[in-house]
PDB file of N, CA and C in Angstrom:
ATOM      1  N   UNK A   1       0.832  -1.188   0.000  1.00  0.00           N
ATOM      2  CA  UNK A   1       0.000   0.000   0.000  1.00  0.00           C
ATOM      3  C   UNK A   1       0.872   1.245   0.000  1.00  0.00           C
ATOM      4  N   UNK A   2       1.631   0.972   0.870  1.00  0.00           N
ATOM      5  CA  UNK A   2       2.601   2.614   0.649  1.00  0.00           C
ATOM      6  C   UNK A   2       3.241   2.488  -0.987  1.00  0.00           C
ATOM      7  N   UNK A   3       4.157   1.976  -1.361  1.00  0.00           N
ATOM      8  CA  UNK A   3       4.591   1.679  -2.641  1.00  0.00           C
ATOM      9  C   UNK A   3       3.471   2.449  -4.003  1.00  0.00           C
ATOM     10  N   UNK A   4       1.992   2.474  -3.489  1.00  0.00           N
ATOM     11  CA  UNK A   4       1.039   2.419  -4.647  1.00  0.00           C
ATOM     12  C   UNK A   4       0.867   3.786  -4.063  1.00  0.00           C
ATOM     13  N   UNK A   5       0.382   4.347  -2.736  1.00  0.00           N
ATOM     14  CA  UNK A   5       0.409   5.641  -2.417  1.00  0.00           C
ATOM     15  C   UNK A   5       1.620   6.560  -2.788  1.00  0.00           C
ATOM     16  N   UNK A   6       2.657   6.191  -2.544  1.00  0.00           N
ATOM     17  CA  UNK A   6       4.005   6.305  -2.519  1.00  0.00           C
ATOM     18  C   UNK A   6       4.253   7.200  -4.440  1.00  0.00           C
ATOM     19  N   UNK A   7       3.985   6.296  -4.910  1.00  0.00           N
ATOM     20  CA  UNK A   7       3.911   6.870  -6.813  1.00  0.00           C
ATOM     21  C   UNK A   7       2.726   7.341  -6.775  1.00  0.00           C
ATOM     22  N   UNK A   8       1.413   7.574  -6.373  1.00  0.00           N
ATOM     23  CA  UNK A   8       0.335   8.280  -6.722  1.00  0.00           C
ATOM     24  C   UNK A   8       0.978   9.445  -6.347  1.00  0.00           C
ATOM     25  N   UNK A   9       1.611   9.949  -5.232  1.00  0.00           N
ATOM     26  CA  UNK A   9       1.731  11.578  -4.967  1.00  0.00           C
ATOM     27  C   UNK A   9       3.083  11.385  -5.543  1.00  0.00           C
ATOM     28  N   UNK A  10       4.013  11.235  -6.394  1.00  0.00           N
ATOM     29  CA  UNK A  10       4.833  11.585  -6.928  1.00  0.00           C
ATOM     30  C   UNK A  10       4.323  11.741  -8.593  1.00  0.00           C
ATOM     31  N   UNK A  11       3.639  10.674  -8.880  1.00  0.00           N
ATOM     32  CA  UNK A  11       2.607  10.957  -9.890  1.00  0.00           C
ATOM     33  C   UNK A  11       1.738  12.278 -10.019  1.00  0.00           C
ATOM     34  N   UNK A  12       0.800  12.636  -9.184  1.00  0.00           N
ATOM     35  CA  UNK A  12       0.133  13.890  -8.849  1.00  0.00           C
ATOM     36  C   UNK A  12       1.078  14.933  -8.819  1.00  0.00           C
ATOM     37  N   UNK A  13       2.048  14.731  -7.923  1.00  0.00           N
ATOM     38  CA  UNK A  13       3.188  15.745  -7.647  1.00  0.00           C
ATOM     39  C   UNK A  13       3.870  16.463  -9.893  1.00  0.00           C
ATOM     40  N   UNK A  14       4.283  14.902 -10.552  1.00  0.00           N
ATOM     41  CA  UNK A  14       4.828  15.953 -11.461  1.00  0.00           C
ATOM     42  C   UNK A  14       3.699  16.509 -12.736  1.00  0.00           C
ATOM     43  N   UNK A  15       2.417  15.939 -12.619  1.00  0.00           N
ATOM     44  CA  UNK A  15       1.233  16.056 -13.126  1.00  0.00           C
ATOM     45  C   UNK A  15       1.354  17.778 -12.572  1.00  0.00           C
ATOM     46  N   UNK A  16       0.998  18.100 -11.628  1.00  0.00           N
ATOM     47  CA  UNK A  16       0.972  19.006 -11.201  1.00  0.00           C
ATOM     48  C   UNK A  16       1.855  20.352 -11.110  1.00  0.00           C
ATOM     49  N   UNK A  17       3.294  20.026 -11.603  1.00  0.00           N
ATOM     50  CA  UNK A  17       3.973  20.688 -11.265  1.00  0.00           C
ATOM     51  C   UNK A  17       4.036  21.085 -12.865  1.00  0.00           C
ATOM     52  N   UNK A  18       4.215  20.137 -14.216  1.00  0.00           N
ATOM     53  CA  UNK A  18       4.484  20.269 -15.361  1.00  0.00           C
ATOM     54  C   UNK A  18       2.899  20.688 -16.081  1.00  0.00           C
ATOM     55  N   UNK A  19       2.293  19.898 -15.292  1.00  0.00           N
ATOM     56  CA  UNK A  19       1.105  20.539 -16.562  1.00  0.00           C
ATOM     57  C   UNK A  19      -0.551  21.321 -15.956  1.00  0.00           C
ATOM     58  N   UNK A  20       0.285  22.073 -14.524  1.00  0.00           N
ATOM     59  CA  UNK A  20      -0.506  23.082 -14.029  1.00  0.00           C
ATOM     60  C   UNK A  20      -0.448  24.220 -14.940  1.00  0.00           C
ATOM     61  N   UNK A  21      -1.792  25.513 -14.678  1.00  0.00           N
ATOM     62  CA  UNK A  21      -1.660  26.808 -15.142  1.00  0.00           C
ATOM     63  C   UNK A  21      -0.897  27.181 -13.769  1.00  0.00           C
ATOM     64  N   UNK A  22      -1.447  27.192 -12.779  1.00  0.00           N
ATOM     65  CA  UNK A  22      -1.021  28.401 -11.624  1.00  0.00           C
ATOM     66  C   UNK A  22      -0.249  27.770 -10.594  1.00  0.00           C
ATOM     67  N   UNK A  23       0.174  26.546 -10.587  1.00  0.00           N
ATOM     68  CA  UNK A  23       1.642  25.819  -9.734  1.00  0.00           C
ATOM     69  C   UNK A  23       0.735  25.499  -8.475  1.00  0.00           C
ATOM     70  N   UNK A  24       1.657  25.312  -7.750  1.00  0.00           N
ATOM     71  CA  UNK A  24       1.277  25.315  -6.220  1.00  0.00           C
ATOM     72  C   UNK A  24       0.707  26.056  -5.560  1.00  0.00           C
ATOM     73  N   UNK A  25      -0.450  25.648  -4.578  1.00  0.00           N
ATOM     74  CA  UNK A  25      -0.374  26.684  -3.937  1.00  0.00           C
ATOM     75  C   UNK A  25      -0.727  26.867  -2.178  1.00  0.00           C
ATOM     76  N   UNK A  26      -0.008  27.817  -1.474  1.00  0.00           N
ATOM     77  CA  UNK A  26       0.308  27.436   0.055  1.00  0.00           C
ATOM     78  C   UNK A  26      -1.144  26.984   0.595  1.00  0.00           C
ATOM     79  N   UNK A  27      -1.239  25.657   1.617  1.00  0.00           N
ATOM     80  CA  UNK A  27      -2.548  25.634   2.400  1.00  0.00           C
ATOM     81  C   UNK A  27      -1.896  26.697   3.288  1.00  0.00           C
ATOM     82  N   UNK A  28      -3.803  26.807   3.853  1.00  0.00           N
ATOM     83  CA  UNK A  28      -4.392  28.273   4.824  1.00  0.00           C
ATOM     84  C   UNK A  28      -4.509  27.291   6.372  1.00  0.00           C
ATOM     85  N   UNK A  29      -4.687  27.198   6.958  1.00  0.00           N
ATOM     86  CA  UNK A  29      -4.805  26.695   8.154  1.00  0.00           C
ATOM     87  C   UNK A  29      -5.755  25.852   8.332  1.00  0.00           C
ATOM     88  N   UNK A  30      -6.953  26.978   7.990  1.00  0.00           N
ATOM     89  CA  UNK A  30      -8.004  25.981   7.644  1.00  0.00           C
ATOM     90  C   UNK A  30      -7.944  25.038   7.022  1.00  0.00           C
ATOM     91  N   UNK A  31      -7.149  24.679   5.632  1.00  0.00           N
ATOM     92  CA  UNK A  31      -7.306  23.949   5.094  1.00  0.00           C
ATOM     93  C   UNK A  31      -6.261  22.783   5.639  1.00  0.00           C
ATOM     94  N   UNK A  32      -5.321  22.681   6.377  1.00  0.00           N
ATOM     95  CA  UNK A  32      -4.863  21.675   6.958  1.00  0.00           C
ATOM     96  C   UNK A  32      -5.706  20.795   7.822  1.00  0.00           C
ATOM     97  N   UNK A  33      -6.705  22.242   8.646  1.00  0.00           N
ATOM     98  CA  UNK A  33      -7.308  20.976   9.913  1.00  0.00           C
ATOM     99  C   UNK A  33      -8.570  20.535   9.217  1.00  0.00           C
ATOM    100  N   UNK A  34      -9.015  20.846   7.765  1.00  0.00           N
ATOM    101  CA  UNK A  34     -10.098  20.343   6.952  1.00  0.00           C
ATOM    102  C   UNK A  34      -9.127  18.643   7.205  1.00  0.00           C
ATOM    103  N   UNK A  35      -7.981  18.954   6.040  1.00  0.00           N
ATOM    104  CA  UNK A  35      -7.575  17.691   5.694  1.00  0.00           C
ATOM    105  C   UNK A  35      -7.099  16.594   7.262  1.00  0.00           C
ATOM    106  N   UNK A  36      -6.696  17.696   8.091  1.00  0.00           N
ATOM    107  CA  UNK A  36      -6.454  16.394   9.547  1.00  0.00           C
ATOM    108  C   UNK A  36      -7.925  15.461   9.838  1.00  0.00           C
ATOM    109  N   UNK A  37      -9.064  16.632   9.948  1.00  0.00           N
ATOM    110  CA  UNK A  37     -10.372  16.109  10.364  1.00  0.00           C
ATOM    111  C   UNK A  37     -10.726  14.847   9.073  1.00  0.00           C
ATOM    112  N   UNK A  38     -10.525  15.348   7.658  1.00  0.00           N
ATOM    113  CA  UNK A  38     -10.931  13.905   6.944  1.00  0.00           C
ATOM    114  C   UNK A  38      -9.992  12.641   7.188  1.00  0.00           C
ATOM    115  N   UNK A  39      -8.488  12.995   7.007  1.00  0.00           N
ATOM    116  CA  UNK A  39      -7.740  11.211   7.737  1.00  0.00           C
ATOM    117  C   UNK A  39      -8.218  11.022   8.893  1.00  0.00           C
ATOM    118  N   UNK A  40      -8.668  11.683   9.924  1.00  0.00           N
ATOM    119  CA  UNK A  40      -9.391  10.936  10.663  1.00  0.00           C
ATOM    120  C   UNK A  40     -10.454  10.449  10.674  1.00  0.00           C
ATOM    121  N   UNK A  41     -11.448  10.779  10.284  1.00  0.00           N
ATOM    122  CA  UNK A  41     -12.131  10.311   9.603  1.00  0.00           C
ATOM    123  C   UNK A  41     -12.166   8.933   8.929  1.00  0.00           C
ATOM    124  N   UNK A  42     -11.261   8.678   7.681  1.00  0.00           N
ATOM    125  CA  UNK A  42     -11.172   8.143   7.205  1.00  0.00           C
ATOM    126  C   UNK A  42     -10.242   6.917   7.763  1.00  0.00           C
ATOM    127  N   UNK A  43      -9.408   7.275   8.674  1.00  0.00           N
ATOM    128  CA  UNK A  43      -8.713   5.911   9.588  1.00  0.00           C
ATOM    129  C   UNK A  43      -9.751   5.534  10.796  1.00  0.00           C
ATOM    130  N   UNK A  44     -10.744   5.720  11.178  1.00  0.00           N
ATOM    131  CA  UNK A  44     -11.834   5.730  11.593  1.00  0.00           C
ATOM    132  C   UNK A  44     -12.790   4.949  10.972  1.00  0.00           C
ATOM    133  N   UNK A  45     -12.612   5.238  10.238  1.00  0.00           N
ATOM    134  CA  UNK A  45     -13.369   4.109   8.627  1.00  0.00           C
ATOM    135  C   UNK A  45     -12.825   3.063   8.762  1.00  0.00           C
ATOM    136  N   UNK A  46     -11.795   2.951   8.294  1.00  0.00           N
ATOM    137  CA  UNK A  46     -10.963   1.927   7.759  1.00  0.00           C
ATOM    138  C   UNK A  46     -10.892   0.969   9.077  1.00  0.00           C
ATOM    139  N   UNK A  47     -10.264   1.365  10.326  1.00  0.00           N
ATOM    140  CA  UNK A  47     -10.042   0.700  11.798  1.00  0.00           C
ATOM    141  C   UNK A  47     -11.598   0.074  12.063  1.00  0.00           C
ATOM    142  N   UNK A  48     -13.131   0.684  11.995  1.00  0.00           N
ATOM    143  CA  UNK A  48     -14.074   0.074  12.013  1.00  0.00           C
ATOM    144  C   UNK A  48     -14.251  -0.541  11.292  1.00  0.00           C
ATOM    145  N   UNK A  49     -14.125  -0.821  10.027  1.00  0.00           N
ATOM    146  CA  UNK A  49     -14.278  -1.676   8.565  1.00  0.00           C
ATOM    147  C   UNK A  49     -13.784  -2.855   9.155  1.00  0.00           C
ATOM    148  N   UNK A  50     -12.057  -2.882   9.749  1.00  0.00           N
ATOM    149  CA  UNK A  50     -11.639  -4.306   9.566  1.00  0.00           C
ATOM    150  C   UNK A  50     -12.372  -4.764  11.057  1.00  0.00           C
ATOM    151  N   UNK A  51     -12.386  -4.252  11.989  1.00  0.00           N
ATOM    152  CA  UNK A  51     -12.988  -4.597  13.163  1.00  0.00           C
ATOM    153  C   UNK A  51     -14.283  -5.565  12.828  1.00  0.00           C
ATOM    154  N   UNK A  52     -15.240  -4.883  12.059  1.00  0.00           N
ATOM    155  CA  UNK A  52     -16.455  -4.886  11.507  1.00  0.00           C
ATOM    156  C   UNK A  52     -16.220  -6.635  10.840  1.00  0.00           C
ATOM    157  N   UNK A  53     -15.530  -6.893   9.823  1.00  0.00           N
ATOM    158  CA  UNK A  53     -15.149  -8.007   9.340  1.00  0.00           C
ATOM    159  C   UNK A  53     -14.063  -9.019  10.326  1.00  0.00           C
ATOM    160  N   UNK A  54     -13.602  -8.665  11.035  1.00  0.00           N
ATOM    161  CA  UNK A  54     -13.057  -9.773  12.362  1.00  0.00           C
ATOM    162  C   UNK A  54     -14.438 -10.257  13.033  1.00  0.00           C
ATOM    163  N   UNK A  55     -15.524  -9.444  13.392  1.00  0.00           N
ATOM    164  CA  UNK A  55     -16.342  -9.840  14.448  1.00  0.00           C
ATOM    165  C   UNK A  55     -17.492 -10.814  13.332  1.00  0.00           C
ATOM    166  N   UNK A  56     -18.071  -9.763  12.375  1.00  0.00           N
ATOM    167  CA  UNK A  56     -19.246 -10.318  11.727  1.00  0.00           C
ATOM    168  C   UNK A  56     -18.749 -11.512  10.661  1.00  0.00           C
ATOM    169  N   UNK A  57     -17.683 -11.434  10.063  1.00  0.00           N
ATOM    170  CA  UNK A  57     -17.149 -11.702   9.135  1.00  0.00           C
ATOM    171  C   UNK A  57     -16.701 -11.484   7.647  1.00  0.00           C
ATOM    172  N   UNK A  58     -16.435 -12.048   6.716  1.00  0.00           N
ATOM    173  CA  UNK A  58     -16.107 -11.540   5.419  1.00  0.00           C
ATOM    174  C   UNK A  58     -17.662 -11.672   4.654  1.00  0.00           C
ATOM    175  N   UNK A  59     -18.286 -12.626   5.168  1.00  0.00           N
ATOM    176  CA  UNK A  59     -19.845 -12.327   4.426  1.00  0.00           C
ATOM    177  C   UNK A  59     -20.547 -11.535   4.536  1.00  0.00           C
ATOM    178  N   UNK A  60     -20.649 -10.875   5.471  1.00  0.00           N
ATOM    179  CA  UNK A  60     -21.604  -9.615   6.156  1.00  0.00           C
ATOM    180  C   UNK A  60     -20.698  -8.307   5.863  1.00  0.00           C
ATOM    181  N   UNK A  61     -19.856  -8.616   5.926  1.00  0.00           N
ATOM    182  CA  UNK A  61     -19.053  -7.477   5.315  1.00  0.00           C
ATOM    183  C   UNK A  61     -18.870  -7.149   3.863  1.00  0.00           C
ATOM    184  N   UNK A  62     -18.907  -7.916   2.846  1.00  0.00           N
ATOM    185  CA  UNK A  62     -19.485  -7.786   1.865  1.00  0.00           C
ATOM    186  C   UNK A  62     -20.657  -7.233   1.261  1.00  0.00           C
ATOM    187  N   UNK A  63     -21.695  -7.811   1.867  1.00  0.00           N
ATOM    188  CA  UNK A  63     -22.963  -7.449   2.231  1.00  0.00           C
ATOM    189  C   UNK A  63     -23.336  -6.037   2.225  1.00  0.00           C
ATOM    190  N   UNK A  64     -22.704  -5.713   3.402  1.00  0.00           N
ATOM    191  CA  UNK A  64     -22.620  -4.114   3.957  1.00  0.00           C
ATOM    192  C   UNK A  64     -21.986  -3.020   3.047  1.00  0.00           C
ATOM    193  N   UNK A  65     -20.806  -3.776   2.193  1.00  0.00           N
ATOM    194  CA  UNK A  65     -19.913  -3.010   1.363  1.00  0.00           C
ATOM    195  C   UNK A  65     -20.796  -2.791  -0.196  1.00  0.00           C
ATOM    196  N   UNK A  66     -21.354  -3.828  -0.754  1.00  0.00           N
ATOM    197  CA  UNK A  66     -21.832  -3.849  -1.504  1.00  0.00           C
ATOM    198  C   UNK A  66     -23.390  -3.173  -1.601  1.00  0.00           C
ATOM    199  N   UNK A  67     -23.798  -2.812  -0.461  1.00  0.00           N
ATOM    200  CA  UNK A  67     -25.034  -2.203  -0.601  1.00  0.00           C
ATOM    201  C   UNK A  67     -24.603  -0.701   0.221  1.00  0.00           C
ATOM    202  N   UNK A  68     -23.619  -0.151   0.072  1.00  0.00           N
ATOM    203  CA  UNK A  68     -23.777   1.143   0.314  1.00  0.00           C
ATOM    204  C   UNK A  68     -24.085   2.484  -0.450  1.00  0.00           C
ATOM    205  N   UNK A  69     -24.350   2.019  -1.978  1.00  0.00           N
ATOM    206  CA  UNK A  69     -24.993   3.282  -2.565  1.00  0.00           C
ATOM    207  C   UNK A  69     -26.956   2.919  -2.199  1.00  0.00           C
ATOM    208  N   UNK A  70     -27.108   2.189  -1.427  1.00  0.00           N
ATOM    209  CA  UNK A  70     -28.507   2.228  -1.409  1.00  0.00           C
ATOM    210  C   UNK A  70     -28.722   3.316   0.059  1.00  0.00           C
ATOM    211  N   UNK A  71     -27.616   2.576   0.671  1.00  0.00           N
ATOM    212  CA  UNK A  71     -27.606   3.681   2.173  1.00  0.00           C
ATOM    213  C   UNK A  71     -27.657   4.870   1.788  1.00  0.00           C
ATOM    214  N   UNK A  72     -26.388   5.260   0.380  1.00  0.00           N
ATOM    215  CA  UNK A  72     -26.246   6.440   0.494  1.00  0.00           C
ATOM    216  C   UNK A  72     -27.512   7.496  -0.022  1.00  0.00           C
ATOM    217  N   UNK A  73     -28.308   6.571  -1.129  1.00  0.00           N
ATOM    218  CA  UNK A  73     -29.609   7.172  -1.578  1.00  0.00           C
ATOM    219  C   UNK A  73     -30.164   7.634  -0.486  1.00  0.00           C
ATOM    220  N   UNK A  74     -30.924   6.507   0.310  1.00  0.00           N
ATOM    221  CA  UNK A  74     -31.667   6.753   1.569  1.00  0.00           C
ATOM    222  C   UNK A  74     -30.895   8.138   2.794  1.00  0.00           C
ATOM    223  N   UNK A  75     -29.877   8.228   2.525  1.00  0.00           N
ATOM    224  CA  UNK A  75     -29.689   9.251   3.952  1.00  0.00           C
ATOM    225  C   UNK A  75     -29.550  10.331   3.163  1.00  0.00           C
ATOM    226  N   UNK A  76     -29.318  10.309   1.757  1.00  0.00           N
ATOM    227  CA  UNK A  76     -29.582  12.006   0.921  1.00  0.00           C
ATOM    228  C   UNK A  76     -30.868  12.284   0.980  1.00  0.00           C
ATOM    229  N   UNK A  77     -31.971  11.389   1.090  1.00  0.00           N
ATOM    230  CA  UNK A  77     -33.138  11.543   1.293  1.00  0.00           C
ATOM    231  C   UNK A  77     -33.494  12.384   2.465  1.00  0.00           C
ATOM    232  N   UNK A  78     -33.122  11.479   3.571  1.00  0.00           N
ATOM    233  CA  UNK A  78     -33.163  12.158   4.562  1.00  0.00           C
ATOM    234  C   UNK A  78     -32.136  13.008   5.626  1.00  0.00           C
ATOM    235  N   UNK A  79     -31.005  13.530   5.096  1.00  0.00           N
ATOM    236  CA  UNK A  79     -30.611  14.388   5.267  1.00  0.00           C
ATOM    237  C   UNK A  79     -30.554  15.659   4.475  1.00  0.00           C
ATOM    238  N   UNK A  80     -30.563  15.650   3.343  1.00  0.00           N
ATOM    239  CA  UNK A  80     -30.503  16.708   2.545  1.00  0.00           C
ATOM    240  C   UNK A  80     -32.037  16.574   1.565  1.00  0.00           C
ATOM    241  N   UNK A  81     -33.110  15.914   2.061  1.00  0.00           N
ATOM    242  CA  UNK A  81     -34.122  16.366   1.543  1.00  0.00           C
ATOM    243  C   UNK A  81     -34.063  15.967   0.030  1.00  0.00           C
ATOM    244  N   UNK A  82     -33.576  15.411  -0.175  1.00  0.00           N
ATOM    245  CA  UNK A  82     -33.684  14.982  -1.799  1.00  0.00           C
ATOM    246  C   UNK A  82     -34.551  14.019  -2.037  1.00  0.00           C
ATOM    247  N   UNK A  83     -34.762  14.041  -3.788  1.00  0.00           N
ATOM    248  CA  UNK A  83     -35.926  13.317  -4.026  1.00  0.00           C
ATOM    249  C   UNK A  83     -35.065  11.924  -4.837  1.00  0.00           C
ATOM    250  N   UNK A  84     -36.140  10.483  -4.596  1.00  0.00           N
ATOM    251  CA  UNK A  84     -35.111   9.649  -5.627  1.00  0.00           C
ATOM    252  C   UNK A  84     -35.704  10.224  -7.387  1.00  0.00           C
ATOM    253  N   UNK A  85     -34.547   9.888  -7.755  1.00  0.00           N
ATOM    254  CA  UNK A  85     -34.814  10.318  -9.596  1.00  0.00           C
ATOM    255  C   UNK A  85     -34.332   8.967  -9.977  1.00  0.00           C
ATOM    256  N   UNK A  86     -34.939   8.904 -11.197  1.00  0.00           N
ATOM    257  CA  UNK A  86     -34.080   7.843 -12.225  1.00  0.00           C
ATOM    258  C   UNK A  86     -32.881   8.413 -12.484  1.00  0.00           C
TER     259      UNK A  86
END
């Protein structure tokens, strides 16, 4: 996993550096503790995920993985009031 992360931001990195208009540019503060609050987040995810599959197992965890754009319909529903569309 590092190895594949590892060349994605060196990848991104010369993507970015050679075939930007406006280069780099400095994060604001805010935008660091945006990005601290999502890895946590997201190792939060990940640490419950495998937990999730030690206890229930690899079938139910599948299960769960494979039906999460239905969750995600249902809680745009009811969080943000949306309607289902085709």
């Amino acid at each position: 996993v590092f190895g594949r992360a590892a060349f994605a931001v060196l990848a991104l990195a010369f993507f970015a550096r050679f075939f930007s208009q406006h280069g780099w540019q400095k994060l604001q503060a805010v935008d660091w503790r945006r990005l601290a609050l999502s890895g946590v987040l997201l190792a939060g995810h990940w640490v419950s995920f495998f937990v999730s599959v030690k206890i229930a197992g690899v079938a139910i965890a599948t299960l769960g993985f494979a039906s999460f754009p239905a969750f995600t319909v249902i809680l745009e529903g009811l969080i943000f009031r949306e309607r289902i569309r085709p």
